[in-house]
N, C-alpha and C. Protein backbone atom coordinates (compact mmCIF):
# COMPACT_ATOMS: atom_id res chain seq x y z
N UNK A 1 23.96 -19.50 -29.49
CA UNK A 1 23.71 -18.36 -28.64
C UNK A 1 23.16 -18.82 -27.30
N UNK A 2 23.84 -18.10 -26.02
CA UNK A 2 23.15 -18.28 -25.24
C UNK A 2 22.06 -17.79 -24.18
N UNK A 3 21.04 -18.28 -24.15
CA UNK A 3 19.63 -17.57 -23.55
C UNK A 3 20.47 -17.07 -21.83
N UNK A 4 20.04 -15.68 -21.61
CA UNK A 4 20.20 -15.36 -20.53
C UNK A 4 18.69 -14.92 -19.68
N UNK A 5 18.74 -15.54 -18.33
CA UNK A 5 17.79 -15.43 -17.19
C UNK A 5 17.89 -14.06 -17.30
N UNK A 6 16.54 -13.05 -17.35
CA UNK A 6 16.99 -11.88 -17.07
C UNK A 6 15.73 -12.29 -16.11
N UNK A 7 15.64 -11.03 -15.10
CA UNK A 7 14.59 -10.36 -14.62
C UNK A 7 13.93 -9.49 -14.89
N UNK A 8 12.89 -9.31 -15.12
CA UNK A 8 12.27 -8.62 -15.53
C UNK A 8 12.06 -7.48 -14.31
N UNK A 9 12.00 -5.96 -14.98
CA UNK A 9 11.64 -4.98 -14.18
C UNK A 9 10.58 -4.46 -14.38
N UNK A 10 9.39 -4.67 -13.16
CA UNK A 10 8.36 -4.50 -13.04
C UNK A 10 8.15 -3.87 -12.22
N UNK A 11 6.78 -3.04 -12.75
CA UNK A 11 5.88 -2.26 -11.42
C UNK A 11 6.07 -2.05 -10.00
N UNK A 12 6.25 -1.65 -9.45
CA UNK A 12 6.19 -1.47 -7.42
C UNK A 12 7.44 -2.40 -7.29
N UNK A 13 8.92 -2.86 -7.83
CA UNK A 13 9.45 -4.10 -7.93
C UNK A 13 10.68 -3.96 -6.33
N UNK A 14 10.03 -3.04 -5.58
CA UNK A 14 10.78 -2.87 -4.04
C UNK A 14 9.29 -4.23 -3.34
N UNK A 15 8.03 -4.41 -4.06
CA UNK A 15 7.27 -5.63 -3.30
C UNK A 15 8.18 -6.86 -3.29
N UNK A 16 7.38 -7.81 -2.48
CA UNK A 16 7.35 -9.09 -2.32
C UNK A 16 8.20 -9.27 -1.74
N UNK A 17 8.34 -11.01 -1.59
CA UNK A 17 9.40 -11.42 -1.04
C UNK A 17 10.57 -11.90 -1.85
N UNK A 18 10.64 -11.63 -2.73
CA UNK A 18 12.03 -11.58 -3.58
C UNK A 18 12.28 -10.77 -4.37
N UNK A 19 13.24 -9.68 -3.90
CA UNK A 19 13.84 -8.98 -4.43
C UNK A 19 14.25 -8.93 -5.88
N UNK A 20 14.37 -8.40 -6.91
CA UNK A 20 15.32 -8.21 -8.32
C UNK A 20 16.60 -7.54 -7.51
N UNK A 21 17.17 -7.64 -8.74
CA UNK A 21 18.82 -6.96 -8.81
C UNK A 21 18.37 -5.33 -9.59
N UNK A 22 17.34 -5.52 -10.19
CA UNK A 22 16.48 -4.28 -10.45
C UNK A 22 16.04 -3.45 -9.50
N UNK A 23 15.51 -3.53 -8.32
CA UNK A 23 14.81 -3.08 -7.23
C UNK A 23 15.51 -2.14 -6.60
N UNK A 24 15.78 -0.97 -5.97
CA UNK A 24 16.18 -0.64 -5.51
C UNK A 24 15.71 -0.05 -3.99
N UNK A 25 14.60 -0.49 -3.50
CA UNK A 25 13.92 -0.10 -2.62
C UNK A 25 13.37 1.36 -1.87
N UNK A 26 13.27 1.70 -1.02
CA UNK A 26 13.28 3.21 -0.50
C UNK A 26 13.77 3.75 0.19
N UNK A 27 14.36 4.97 0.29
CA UNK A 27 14.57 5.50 1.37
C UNK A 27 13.81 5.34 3.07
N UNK A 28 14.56 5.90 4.03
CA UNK A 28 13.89 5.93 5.21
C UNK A 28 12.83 7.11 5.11
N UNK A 29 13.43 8.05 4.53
CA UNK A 29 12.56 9.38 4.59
C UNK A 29 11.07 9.28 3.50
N UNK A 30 11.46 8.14 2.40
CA UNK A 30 10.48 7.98 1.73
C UNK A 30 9.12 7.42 2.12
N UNK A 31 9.87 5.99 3.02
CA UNK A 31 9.03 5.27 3.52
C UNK A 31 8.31 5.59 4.41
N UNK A 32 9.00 7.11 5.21
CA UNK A 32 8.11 7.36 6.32
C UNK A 32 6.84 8.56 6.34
N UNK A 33 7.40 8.99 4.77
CA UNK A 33 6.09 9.77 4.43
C UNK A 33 4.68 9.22 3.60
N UNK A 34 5.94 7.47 2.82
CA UNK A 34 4.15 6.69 2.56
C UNK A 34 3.41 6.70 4.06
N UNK A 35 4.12 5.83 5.04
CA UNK A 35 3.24 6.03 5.88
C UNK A 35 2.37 6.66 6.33
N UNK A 36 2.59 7.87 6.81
CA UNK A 36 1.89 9.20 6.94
C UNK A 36 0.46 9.25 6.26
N UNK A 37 0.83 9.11 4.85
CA UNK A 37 0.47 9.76 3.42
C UNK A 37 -0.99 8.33 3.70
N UNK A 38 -0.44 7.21 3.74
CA UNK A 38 -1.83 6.43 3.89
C UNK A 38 -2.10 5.87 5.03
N UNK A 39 -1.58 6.48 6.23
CA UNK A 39 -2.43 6.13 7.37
C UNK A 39 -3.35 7.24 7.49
N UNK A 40 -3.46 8.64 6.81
CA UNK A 40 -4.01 9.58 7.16
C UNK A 40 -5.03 9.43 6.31
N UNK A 41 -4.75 8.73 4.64
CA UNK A 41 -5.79 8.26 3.80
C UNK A 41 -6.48 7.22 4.18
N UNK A 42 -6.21 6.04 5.17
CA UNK A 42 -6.86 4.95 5.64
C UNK A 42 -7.88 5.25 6.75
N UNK A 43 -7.43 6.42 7.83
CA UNK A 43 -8.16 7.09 9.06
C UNK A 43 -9.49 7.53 8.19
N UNK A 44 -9.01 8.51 6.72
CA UNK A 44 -10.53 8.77 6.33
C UNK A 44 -11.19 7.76 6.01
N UNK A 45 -10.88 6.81 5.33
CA UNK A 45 -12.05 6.11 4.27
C UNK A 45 -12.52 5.72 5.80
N UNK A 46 -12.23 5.44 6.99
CA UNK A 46 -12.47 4.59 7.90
C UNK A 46 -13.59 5.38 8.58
N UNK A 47 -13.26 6.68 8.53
CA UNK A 47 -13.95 7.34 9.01
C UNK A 47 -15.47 7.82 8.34
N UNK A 48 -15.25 7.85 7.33
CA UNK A 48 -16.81 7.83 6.11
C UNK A 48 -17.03 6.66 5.79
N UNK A 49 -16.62 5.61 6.58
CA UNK A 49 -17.15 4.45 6.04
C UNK A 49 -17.97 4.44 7.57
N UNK A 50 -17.65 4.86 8.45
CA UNK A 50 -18.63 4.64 9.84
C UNK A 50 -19.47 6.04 9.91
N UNK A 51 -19.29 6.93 9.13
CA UNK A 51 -20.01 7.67 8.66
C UNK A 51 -21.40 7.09 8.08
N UNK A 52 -20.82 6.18 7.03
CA UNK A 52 -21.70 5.27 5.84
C UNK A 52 -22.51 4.57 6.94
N UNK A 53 -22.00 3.81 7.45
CA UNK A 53 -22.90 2.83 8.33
C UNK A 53 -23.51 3.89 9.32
N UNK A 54 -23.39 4.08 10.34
CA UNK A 54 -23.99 5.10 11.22
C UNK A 54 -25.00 5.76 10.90
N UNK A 55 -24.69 7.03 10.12
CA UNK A 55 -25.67 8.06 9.78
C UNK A 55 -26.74 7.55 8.88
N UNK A 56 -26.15 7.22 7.60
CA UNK A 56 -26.49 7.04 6.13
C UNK A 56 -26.97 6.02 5.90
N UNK A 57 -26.82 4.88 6.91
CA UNK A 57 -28.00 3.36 7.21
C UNK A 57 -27.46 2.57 5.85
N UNK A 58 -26.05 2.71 5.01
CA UNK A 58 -25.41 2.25 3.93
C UNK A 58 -24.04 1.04 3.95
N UNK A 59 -24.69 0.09 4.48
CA UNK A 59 -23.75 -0.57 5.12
C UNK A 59 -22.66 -1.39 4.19
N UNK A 60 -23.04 -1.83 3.15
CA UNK A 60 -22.01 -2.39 2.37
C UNK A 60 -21.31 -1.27 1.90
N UNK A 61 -21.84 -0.14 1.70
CA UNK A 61 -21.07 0.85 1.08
C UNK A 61 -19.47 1.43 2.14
N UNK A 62 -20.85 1.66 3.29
CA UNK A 62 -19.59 1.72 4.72
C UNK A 62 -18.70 0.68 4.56
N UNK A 63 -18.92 -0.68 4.78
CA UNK A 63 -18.03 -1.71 4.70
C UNK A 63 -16.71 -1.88 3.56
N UNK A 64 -17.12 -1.31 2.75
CA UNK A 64 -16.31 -1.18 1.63
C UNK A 64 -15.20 -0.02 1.99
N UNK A 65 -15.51 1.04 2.50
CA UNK A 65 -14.96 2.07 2.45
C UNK A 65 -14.22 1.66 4.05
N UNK A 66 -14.68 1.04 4.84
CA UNK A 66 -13.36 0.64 6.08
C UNK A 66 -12.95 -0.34 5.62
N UNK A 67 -12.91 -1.16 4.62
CA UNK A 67 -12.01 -2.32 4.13
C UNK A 67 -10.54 -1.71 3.73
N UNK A 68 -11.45 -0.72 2.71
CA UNK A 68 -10.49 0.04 1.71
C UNK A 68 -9.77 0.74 2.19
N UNK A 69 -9.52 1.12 3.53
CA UNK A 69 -9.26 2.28 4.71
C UNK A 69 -7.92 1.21 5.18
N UNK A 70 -8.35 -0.08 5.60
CA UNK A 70 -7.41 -0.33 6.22
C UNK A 70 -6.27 -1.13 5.26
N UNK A 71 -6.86 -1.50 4.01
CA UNK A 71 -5.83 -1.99 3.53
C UNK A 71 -5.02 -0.71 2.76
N UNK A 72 -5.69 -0.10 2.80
CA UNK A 72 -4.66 1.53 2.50
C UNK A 72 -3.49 1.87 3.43
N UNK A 73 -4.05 1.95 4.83
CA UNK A 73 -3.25 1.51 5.81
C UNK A 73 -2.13 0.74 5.90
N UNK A 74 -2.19 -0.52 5.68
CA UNK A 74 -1.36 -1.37 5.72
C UNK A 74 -0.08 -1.49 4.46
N UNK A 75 -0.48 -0.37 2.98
CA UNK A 75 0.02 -0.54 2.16
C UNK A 75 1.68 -0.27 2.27
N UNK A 76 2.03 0.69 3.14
CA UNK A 76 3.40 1.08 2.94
C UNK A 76 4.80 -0.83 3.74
N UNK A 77 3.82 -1.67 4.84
CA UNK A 77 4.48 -2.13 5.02
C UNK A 77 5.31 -3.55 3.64
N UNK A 78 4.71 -3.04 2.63
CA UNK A 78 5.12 -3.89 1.18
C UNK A 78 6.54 -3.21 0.96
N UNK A 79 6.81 -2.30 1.37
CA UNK A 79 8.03 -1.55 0.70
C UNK A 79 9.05 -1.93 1.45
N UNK A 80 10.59 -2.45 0.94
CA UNK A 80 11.55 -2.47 1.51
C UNK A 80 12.36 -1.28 1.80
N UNK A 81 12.77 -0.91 3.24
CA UNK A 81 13.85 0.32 3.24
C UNK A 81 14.87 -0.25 3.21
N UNK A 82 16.23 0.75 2.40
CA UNK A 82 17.39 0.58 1.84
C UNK A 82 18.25 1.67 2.79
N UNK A 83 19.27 1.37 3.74
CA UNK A 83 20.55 2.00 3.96
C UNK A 83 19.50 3.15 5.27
């Protein structure tokens, strides 16, 4: 018998830099409402995180919450658009 290479289909599998034959990536219209969807979620944490620091004198907490802001931000550029 012979063993066949499969790929495995995994989680979020439109990431990385190598594609599956599994993957099918996203739309334009999809991709442009992740965007939206977590730049508007990244503006807040960013924004209660200088909230945190500022007002609330909570600075790792702030720090945490503009970390978490911007890599929220940055999340949609993982996705490949398709067609």
């Amino acid at each position: 018998m012979k063993m066949e290479e499969e790929d495995p289909v995994r989680f979020g599998a439109e990431f990385g830099p190598k594609r599956t034959e599994h993957s099918t990536g996203v739309s334009l219209n999809t991709f442009k409402t992740l965007v939206w969807v977590s730049n508007i979620g990244g503006l807040v944490l960013f924004a209660l995180g200088l909230e945190l620091i500022m007002v609330q004198q909570q600075f790792y907490l702030g720090l945490a919450a503009i970390v978490g802001g911007v890599a929220i931000a940055l999340f949609p550029s993982n996705y490949e658009i398709v067609g």
